[in-house]
C-alpha atoms as a PDB file:
ATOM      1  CA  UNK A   1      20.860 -14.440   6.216  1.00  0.00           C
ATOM      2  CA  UNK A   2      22.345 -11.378   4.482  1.00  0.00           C
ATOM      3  CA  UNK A   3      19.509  -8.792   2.815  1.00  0.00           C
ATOM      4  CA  UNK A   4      20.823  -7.386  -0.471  1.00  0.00           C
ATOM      5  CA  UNK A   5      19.919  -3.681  -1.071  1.00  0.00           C
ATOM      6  CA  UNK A   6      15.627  -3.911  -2.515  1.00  0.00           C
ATOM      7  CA  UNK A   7      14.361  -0.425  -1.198  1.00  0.00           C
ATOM      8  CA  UNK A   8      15.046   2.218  -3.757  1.00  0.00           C
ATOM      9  CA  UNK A   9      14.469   5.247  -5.530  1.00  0.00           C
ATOM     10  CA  UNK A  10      11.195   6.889  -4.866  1.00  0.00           C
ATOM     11  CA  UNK A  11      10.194   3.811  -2.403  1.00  0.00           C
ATOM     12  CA  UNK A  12      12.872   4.985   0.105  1.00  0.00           C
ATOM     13  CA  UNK A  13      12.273   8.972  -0.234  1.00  0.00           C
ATOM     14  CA  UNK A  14       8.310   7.948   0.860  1.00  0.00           C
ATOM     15  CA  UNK A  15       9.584   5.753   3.622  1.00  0.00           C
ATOM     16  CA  UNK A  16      11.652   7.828   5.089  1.00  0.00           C
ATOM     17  CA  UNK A  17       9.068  11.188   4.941  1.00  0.00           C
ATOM     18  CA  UNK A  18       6.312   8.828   6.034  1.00  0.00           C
ATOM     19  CA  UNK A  19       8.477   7.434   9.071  1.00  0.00           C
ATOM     20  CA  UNK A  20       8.998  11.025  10.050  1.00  0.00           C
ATOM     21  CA  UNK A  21       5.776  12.179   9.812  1.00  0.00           C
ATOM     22  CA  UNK A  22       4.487   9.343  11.936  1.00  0.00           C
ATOM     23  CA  UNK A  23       7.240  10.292  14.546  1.00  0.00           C
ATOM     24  CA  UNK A  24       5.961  13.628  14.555  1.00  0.00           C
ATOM     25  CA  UNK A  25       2.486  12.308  15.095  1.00  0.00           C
ATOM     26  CA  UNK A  26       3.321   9.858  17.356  1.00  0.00           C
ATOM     27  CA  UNK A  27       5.248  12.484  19.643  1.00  0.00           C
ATOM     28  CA  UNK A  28       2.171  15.227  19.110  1.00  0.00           C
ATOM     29  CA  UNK A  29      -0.964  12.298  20.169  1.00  0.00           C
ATOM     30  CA  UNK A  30       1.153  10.693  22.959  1.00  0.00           C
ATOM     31  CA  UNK A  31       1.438   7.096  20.822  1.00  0.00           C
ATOM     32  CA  UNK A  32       4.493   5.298  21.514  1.00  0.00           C
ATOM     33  CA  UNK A  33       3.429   2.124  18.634  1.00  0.00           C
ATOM     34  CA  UNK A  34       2.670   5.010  15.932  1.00  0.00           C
ATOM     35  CA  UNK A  35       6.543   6.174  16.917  1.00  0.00           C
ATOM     36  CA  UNK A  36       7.831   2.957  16.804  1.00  0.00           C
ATOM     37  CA  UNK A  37       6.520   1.980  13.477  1.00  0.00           C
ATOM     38  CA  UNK A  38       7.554   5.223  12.092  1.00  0.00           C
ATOM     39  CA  UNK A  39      10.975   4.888  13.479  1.00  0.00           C
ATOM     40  CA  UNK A  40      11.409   1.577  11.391  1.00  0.00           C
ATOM     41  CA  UNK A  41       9.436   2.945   8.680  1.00  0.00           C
ATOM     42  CA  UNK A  42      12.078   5.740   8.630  1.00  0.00           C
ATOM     43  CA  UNK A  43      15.136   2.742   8.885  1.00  0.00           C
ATOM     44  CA  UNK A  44      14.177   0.891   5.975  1.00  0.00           C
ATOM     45  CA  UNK A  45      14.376   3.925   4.369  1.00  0.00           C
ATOM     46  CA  UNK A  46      17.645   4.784   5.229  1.00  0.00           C
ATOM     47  CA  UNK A  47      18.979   1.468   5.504  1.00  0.00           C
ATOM     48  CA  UNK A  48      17.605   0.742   1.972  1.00  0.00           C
ATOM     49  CA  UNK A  49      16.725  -3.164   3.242  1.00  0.00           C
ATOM     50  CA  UNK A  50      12.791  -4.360   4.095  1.00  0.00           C
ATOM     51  CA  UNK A  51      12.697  -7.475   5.271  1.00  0.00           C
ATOM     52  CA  UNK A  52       8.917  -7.547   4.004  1.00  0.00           C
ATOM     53  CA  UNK A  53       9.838  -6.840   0.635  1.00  0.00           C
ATOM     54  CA  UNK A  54      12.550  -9.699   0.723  1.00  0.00           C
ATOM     55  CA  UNK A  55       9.988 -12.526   1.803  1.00  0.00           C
ATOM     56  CA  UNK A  56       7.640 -11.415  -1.205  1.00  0.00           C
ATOM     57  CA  UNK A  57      10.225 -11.280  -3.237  1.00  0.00           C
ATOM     58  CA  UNK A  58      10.052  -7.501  -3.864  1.00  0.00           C
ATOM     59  CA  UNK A  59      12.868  -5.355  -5.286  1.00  0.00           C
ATOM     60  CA  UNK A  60      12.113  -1.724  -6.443  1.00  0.00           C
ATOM     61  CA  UNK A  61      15.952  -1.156  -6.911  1.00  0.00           C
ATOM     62  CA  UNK A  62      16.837  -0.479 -10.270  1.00  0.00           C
ATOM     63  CA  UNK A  63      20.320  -2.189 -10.307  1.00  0.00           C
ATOM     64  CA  UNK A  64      21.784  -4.775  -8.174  1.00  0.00           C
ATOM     65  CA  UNK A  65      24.714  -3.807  -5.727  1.00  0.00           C
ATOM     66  CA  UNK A  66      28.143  -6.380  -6.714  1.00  0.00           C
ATOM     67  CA  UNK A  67      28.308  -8.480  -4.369  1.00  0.00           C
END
């Protein structure tokens, strides 16, 4: 199963300052879940792929990578 590209824009600028911000919480209360779910907060982000959005059939890309 290959993801295509469906995080974008505005989506991935939140995911990635909300993945960081729960790192930095995370790291501050001692939580090691809150970190990890930041951390892949913070990948979809950068990565540009959820695998969340792609079973609900999601896309908030505004134009398709060629394939």
């Amino acid at each position: 199963m290959r993801l295509t590209q469906n995080v974008g824009g505005i989506d991935k600028i939140a995911r990635i300052v909300g993945g960081l911000a729960l790192v930095g919480a995370a790291v501050y209360l001692g939580m090691w879940w809150l970190a990890a779910a930041g951390a892949l907060l913070a990948l979809t982000g950068l990565v540009g792929r959820c695998g969340l959005y792609y079973l609900l059939g999601i896309n908030t890309c505004r134009t398709q990578p060629k394939p």
